[in-house]
N, C-alpha and C. Protein backbone atom coordinates (compact mmCIF):
# COMPACT_ATOMS: atom_id res chain seq x y z
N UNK A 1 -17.74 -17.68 -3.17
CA UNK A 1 -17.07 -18.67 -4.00
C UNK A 1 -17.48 -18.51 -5.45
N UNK A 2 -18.57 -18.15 -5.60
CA UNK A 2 -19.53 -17.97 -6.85
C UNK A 2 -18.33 -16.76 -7.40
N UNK A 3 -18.41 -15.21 -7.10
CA UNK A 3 -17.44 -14.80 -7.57
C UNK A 3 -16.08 -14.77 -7.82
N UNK A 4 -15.44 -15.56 -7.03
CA UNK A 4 -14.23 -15.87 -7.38
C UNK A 4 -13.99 -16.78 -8.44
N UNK A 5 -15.00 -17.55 -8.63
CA UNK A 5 -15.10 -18.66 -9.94
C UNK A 5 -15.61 -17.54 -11.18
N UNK A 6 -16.62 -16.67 -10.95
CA UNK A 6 -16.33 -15.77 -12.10
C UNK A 6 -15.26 -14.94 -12.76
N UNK A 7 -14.53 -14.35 -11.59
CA UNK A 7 -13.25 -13.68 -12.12
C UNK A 7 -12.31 -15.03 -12.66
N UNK A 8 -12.03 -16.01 -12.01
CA UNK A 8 -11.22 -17.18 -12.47
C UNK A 8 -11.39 -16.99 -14.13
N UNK A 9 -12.66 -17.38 -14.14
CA UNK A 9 -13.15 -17.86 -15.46
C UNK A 9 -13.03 -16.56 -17.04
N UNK A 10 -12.81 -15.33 -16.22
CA UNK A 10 -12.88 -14.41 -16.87
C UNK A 10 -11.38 -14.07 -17.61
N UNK A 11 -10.61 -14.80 -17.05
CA UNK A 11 -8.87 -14.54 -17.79
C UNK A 11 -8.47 -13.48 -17.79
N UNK A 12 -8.07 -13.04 -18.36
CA UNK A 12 -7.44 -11.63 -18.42
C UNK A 12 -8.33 -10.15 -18.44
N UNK A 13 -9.89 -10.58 -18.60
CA UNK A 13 -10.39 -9.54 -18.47
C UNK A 13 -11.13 -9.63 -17.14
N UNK A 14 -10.31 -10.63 -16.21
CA UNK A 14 -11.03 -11.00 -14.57
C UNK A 14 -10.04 -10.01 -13.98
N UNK A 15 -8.33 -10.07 -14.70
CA UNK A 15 -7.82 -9.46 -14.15
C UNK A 15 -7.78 -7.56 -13.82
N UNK A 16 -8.08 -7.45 -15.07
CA UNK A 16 -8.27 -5.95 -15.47
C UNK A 16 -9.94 -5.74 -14.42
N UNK A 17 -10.33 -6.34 -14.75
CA UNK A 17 -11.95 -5.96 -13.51
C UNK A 17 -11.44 -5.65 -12.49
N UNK A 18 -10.87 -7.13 -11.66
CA UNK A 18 -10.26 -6.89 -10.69
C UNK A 18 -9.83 -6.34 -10.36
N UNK A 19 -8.64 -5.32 -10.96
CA UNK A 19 -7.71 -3.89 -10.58
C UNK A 19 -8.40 -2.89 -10.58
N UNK A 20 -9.38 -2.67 -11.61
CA UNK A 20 -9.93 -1.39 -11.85
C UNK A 20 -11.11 -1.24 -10.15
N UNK A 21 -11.97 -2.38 -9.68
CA UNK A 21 -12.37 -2.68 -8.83
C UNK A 21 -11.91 -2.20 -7.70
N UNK A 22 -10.19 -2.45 -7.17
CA UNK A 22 -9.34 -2.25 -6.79
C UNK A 22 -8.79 -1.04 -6.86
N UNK A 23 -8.53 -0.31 -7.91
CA UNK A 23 -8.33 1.24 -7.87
C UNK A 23 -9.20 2.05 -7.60
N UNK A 24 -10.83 1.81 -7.74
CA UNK A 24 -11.65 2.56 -7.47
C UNK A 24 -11.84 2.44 -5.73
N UNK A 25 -11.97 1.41 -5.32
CA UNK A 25 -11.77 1.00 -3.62
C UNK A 25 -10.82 2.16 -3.38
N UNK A 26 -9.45 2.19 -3.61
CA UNK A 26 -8.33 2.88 -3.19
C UNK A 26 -8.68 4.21 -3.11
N UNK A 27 -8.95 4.56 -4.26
CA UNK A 27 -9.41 6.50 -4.30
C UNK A 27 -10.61 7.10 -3.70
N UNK A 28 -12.03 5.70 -3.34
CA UNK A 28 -12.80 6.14 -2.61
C UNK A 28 -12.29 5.74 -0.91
N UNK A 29 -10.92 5.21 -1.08
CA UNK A 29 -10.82 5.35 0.69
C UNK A 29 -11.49 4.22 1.19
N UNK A 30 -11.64 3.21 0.41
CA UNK A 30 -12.45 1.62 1.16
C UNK A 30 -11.13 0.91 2.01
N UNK A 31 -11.21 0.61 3.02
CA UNK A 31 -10.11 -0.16 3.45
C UNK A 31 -9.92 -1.18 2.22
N UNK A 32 -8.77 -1.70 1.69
CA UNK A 32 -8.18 -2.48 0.71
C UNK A 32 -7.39 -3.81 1.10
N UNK A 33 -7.81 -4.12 2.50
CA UNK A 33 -6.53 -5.28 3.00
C UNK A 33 -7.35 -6.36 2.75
N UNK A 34 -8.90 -6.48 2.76
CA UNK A 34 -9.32 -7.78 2.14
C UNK A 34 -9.16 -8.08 0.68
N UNK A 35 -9.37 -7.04 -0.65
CA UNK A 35 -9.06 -6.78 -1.55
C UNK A 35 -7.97 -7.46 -1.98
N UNK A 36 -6.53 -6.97 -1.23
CA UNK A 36 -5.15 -7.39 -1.41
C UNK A 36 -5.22 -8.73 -0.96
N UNK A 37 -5.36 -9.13 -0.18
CA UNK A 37 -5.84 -10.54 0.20
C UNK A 37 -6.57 -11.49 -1.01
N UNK A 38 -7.38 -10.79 -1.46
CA UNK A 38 -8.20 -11.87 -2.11
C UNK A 38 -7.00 -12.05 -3.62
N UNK A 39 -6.93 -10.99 -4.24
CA UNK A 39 -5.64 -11.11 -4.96
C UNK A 39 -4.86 -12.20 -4.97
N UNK A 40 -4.66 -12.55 -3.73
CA UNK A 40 -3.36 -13.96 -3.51
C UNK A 40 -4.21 -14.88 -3.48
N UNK A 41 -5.40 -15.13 -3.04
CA UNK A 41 -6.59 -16.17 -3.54
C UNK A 41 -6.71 -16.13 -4.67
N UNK A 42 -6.70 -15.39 -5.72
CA UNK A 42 -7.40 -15.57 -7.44
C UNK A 42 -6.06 -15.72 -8.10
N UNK A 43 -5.11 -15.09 -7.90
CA UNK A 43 -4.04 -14.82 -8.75
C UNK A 43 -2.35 -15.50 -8.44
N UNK A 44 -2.41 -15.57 -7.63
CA UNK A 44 -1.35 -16.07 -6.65
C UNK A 44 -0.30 -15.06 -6.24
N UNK A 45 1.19 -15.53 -5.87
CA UNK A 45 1.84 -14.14 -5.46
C UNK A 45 1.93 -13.27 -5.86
N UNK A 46 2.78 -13.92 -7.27
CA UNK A 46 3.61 -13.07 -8.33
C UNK A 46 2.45 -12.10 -9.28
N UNK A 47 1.41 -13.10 -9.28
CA UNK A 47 0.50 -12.24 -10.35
C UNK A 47 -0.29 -11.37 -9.55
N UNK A 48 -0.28 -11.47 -8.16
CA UNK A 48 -1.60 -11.02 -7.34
C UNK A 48 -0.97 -9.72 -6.88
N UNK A 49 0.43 -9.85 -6.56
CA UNK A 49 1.61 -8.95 -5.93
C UNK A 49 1.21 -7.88 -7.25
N UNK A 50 1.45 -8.27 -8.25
CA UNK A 50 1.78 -7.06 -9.53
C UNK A 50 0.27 -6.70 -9.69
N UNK A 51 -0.72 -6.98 -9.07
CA UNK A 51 -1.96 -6.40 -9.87
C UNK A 51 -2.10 -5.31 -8.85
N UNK A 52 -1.92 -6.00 -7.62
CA UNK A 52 -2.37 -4.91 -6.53
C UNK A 52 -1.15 -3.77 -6.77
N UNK A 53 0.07 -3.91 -6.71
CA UNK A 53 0.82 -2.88 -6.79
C UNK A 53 0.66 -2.00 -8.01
N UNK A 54 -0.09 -2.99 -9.21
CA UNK A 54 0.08 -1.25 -10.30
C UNK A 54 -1.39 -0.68 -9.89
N UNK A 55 -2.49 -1.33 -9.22
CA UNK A 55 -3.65 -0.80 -9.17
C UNK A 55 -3.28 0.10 -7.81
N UNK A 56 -2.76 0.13 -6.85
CA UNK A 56 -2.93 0.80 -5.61
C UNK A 56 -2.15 2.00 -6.35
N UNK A 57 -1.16 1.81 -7.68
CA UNK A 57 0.05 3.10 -7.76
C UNK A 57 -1.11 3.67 -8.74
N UNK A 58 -1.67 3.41 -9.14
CA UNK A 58 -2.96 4.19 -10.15
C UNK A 58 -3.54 4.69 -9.01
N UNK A 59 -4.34 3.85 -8.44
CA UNK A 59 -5.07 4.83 -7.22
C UNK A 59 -4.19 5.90 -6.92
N UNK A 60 -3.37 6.02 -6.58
CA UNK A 60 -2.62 6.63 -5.78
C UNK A 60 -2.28 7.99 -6.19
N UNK A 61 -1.80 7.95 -7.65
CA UNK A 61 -1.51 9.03 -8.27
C UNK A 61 -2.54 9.71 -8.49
N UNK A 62 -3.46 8.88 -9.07
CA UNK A 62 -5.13 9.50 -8.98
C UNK A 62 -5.34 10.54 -8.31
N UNK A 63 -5.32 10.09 -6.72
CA UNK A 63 -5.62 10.37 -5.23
C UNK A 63 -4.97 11.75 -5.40
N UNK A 64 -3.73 11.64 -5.52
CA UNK A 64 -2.45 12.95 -5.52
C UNK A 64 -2.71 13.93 -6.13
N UNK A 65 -3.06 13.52 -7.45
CA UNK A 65 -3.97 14.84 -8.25
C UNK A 65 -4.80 15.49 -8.18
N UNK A 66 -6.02 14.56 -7.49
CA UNK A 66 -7.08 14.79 -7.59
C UNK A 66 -6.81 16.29 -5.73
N UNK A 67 -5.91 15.62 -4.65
CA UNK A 67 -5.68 16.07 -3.94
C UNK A 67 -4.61 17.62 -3.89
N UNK A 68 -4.08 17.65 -5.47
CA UNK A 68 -3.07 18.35 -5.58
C UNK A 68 -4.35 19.77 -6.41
N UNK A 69 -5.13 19.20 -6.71
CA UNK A 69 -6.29 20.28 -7.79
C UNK A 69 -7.33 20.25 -7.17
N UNK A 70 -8.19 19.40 -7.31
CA UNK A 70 -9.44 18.95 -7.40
C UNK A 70 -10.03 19.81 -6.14
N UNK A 71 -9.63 19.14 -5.03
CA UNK A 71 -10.04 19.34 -3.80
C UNK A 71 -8.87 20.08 -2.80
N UNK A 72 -7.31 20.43 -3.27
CA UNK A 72 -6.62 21.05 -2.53
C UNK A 72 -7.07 21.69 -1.38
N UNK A 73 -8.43 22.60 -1.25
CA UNK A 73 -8.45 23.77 -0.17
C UNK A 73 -9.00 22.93 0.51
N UNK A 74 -9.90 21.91 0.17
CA UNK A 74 -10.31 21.05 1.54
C UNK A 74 -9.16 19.75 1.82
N UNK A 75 -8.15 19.74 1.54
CA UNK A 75 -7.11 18.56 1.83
C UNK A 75 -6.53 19.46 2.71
N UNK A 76 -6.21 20.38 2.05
CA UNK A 76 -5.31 21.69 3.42
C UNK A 76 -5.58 21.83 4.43
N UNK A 77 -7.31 21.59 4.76
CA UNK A 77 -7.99 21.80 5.70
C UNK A 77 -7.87 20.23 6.88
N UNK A 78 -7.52 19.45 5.81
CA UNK A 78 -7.82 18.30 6.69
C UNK A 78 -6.21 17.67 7.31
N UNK A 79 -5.47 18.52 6.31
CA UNK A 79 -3.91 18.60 6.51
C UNK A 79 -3.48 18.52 8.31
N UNK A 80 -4.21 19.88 8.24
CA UNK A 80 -4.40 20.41 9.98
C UNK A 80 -4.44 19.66 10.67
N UNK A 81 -5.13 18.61 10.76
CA UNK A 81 -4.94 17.06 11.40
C UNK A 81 -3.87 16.16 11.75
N UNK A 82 -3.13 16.56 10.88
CA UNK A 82 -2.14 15.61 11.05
C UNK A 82 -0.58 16.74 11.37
N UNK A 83 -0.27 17.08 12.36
CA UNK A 83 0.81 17.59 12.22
C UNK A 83 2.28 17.41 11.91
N UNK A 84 1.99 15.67 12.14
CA UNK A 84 3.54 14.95 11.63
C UNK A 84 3.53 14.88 10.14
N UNK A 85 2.75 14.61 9.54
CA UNK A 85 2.80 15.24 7.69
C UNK A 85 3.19 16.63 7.58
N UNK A 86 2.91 17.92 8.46
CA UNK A 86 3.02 19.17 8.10
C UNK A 86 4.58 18.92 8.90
N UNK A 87 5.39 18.67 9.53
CA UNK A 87 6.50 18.38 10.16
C UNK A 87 7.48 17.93 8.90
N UNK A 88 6.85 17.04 8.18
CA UNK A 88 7.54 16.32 7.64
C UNK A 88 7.76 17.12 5.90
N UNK A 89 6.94 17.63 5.86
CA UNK A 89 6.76 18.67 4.52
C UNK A 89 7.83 19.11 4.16
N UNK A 90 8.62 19.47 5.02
CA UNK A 90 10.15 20.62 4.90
C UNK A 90 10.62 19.66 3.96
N UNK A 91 11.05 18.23 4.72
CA UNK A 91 12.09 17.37 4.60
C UNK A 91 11.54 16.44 3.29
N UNK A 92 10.58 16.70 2.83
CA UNK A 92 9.76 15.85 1.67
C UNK A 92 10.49 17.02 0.86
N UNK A 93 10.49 18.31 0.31
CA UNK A 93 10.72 18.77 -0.41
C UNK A 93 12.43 18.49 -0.86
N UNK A 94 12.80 18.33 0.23
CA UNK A 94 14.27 18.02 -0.47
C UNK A 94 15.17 16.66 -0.50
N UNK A 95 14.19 15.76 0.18
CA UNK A 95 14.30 14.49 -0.10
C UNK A 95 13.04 13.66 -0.27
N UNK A 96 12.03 13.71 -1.03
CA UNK A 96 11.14 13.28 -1.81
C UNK A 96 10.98 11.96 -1.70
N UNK A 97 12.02 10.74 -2.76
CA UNK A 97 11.52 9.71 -2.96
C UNK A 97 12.16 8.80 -1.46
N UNK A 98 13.17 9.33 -0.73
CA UNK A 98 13.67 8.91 0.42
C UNK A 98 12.61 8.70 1.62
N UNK A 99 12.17 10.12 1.77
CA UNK A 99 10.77 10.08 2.93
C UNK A 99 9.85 9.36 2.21
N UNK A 100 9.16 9.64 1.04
CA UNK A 100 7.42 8.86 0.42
C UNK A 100 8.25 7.54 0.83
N UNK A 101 9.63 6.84 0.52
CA UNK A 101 9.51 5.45 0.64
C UNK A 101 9.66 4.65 2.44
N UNK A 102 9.95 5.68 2.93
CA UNK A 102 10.11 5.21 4.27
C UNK A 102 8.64 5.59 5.20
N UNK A 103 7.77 6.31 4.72
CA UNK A 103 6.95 6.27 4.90
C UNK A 103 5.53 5.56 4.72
N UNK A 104 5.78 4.52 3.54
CA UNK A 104 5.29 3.83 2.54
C UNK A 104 5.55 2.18 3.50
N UNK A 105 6.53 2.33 3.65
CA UNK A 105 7.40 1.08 4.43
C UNK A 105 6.50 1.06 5.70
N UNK A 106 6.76 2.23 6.80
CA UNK A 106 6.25 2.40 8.00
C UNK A 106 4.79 3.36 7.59
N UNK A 107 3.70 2.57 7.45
CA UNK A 107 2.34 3.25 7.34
C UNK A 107 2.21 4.46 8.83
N UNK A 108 3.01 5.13 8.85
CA UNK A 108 2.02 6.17 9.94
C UNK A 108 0.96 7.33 9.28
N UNK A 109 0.60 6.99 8.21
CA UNK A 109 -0.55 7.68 7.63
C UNK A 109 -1.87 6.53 7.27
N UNK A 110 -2.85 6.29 7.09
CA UNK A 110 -3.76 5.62 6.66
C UNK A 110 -3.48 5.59 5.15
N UNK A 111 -2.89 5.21 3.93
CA UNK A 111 -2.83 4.79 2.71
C UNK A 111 -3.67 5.38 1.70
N UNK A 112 -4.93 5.53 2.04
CA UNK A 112 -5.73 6.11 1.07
C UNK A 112 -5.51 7.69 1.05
N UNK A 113 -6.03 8.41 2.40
CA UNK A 113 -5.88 9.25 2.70
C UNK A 113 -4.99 10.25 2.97
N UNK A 114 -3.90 9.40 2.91
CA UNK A 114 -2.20 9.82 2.62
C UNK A 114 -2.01 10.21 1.32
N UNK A 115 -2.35 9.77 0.59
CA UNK A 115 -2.56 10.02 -1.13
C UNK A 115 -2.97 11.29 -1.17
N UNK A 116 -3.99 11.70 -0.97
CA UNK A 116 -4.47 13.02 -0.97
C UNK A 116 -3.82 14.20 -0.36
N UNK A 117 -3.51 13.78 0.88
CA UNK A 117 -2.85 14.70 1.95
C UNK A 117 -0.90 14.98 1.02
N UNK A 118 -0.66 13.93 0.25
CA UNK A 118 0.61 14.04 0.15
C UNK A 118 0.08 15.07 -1.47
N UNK A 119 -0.67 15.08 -1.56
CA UNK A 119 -1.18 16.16 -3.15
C UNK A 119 -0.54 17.57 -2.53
N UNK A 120 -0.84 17.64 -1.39
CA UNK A 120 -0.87 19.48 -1.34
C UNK A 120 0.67 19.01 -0.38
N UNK A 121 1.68 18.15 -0.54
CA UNK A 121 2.66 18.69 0.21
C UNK A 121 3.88 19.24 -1.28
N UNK A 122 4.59 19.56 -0.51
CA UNK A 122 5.80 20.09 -1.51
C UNK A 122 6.67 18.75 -1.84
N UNK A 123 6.23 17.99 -2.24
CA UNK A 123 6.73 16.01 -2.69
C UNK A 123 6.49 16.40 -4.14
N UNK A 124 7.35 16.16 -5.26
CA UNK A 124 6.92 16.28 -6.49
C UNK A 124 6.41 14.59 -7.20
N UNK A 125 5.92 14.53 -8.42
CA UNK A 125 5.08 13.56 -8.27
C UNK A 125 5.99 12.30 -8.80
N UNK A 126 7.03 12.44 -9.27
CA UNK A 126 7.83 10.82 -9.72
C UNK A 126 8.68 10.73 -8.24
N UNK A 127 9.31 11.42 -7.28
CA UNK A 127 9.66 10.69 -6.22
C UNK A 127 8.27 9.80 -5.25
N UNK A 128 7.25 10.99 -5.83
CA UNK A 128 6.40 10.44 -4.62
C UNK A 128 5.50 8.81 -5.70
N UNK A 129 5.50 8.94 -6.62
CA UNK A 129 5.09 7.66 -7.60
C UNK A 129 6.10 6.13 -7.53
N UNK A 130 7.63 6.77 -7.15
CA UNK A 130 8.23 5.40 -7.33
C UNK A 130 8.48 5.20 -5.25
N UNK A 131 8.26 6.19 -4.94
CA UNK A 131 8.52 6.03 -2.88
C UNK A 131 7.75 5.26 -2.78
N UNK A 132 6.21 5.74 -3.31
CA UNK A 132 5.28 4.64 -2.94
C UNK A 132 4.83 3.40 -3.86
N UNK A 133 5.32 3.01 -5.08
CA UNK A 133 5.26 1.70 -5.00
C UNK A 133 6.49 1.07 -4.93
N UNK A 134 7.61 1.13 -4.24
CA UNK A 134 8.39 0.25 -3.69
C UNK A 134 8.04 0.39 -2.39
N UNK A 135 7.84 1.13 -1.53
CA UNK A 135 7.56 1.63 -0.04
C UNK A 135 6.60 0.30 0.51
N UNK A 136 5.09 0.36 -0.73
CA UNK A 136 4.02 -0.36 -0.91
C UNK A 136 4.67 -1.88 -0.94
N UNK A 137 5.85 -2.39 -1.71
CA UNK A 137 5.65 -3.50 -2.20
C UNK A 137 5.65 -4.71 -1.04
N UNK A 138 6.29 -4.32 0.16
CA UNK A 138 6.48 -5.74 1.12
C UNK A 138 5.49 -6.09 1.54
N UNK A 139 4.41 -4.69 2.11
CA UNK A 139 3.15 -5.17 3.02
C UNK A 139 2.51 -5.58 1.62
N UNK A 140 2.55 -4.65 0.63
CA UNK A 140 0.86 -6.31 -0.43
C UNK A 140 1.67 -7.55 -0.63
N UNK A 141 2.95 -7.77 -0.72
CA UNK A 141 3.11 -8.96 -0.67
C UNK A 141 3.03 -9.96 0.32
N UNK A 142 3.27 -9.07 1.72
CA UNK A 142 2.63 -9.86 3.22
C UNK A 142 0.86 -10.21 2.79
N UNK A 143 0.11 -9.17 2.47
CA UNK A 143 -1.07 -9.69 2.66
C UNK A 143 -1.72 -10.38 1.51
N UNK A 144 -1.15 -10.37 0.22
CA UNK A 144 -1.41 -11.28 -1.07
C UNK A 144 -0.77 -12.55 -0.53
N UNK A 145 0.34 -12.76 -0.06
CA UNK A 145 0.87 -14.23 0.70
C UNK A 145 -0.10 -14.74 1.34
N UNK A 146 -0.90 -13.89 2.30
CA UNK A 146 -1.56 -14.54 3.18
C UNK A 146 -3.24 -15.19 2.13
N UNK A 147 -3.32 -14.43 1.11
CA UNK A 147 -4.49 -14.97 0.91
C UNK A 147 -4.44 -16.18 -0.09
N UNK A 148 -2.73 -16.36 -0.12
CA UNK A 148 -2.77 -17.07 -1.49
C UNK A 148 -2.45 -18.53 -0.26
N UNK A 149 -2.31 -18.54 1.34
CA UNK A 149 -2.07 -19.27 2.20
C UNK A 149 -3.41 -19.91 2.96
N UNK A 150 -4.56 -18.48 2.67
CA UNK A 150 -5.58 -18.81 3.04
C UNK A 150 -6.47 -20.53 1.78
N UNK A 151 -6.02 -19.89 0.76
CA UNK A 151 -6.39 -20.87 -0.07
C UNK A 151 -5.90 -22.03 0.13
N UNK A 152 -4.69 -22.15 -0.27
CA UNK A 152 -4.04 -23.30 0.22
C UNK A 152 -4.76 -24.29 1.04
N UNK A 153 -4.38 -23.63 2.77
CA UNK A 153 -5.42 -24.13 3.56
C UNK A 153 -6.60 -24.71 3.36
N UNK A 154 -7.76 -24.07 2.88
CA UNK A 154 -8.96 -24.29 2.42
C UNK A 154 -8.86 -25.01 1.47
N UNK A 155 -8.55 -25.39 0.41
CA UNK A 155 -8.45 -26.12 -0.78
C UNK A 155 -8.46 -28.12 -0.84
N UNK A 156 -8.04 -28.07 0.64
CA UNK A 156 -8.27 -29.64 0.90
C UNK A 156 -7.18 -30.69 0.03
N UNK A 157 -6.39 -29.84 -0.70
CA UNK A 157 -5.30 -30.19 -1.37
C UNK A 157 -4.00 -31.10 -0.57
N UNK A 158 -3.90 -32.41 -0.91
CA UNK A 158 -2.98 -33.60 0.20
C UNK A 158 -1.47 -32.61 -0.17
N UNK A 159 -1.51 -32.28 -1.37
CA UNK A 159 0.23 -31.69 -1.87
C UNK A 159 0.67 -30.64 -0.80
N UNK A 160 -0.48 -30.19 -0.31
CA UNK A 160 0.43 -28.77 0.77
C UNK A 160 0.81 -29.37 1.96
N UNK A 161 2.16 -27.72 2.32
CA UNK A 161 2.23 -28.51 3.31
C UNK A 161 0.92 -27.99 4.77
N UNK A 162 1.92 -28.68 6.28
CA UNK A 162 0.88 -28.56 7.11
C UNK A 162 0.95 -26.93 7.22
N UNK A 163 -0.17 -26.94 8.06
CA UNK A 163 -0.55 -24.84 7.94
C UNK A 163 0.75 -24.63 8.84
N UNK A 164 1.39 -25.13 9.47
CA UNK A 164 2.02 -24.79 10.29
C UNK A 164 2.94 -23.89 9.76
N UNK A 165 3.88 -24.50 8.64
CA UNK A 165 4.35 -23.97 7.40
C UNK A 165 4.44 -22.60 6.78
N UNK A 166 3.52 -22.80 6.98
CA UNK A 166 2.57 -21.68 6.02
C UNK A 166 2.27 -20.51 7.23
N UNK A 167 1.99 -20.73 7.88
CA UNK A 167 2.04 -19.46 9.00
C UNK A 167 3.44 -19.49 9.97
N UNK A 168 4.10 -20.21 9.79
CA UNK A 168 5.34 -19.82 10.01
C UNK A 168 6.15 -18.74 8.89
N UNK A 169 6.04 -18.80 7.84
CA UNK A 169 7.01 -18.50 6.76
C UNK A 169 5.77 -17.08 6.56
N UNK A 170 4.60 -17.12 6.92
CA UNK A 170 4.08 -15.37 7.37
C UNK A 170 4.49 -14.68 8.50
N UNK A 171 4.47 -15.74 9.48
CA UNK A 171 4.90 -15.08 10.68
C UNK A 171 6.26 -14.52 10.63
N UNK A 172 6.97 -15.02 9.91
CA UNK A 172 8.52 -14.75 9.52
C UNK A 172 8.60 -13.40 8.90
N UNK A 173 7.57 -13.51 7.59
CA UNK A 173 8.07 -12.33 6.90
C UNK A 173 7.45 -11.07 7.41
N UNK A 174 6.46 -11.07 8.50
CA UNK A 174 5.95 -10.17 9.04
C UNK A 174 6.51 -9.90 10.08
N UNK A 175 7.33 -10.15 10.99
CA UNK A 175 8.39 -9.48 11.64
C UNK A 175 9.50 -9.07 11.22
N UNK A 176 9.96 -9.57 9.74
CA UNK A 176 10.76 -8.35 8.95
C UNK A 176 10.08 -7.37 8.49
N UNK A 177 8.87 -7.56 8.61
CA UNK A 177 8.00 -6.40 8.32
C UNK A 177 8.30 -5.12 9.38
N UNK A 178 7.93 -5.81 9.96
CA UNK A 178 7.50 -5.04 11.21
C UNK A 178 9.06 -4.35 11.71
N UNK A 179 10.24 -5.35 11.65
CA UNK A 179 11.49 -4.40 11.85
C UNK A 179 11.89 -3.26 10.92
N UNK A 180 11.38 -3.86 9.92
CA UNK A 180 12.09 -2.80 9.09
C UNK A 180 10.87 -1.30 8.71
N UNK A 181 9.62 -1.51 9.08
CA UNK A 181 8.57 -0.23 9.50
C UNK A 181 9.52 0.09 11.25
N UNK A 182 9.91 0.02 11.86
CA UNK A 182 10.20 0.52 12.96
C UNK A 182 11.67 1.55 12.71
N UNK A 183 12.67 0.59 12.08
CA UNK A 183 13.65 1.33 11.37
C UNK A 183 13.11 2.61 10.82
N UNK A 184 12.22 2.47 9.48
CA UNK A 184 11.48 3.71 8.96
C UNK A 184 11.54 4.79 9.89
N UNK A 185 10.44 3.87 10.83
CA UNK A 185 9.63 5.33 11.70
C UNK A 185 10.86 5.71 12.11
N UNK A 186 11.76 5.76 13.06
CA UNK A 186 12.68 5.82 13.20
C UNK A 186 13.60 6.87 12.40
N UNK A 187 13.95 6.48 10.98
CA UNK A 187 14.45 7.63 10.40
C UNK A 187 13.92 8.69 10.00
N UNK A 188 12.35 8.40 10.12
CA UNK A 188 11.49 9.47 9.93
C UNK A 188 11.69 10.95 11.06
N UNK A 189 11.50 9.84 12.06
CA UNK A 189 11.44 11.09 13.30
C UNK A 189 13.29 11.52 13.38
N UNK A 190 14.05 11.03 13.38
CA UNK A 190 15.51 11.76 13.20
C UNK A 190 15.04 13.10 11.70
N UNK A 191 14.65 12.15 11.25
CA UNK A 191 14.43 13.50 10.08
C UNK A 191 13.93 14.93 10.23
N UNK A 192 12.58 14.52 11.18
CA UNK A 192 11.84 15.33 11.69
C UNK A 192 12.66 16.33 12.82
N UNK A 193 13.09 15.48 13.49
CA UNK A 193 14.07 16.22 15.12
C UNK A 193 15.08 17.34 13.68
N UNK A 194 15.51 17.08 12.69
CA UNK A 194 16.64 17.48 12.06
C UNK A 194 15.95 18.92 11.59
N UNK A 195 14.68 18.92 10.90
CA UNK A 195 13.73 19.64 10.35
C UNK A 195 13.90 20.72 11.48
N UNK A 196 13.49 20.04 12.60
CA UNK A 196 12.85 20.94 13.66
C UNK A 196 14.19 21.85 13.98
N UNK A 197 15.40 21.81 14.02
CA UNK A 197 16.03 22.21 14.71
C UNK A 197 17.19 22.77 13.77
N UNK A 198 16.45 22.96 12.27
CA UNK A 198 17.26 23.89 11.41
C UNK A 198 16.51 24.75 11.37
């Protein structure tokens, strides 16, 4: 509570902490869903939604570079791992911001580590910069909702409504979540079957 009253108190340079905090999490690969969460606790949707999305698209590009130079021969190596990314490589090269965003939508990569892995594919870097922060934008706004719901809750505030509310109207938007990541996967693997069989 102590730190959240410090960033509060810090204004605009709570916010910039906060992201940079947040981008560094992202590129060292820290899971980020409490992070994004707390966001909707300090900031609320709209502001919490836009911090996490330009900080995860900084991470991200970061990640890509750093994965596209830095460390390429060991991303290649770790590439090997995943054979539905090397599947999907063909079809990234000639539809770019189409796959990064349907893939972005339907997480079948881990987020951090996708960053890197997508450095050494043949994705050039403005499809793969705008795939993934629109791809990105529903789930941080599912989980910035939830923390800006967690507050709510907690806050002891008579004006809200009952939680019921409030986890209804998550529960809601997280099964459009969830339909429309299934759709994704979905066009992913038609993509893939298409790949495979040219």
């Amino acid at each position: 509570a102590e730190t959240v009253t410090q960033i509060q108190d810090m204004g605009p340079s709570g916010v910039a902490y906060f992201g940079f905090i947040y981008t560094i999490a992202e590129i060292l690969a820290i899971p980020a869903i409490p992070l994004t969460a707390s966001a909707g606790y300090l900031f609320g949707v709209r502001d919490g939604t836009l911090i996490v999305l330009l900080s995860a698209s900084i991470a991200a590009s970061i990640s890509f570079f750093i994965g596209r130079t830095l460390l390429r021969s060991y991303v290649e190596g770790i590439l090997g791992e995943y054979p539905k990314l090397q599947k999907l490589d063909r079809a990234i090269s000639s539809q770019g911001f189409k796959i990064m965003l349907l893939v972005r939508i339907a997480p079948i990569f881990p987020f951090a580590l996708s960053n890197y892995l997508y450095g050494v594919t043949s994705v050039k870097f403005w499809p793969y910069f705008w795939g993934t922060m629109l791809g990105f934008a529903p789930g941080t706004f599912a989980y910035v909702y939830s923390g800006v719901v967690g507050k709510i809750l907690t806050s002891g505030d008579d004006a809200a409504q009952p939680w019921y509310v409030y986890a209804g109207g998550l529960a809601l938007f997280s099964g459009f979540l969830k339909i429309g990541g299934d759709i994704a996967s979905d066009i992913i693997d038609n993509i893939e079957d298409e790949e495979n069989t040219s």
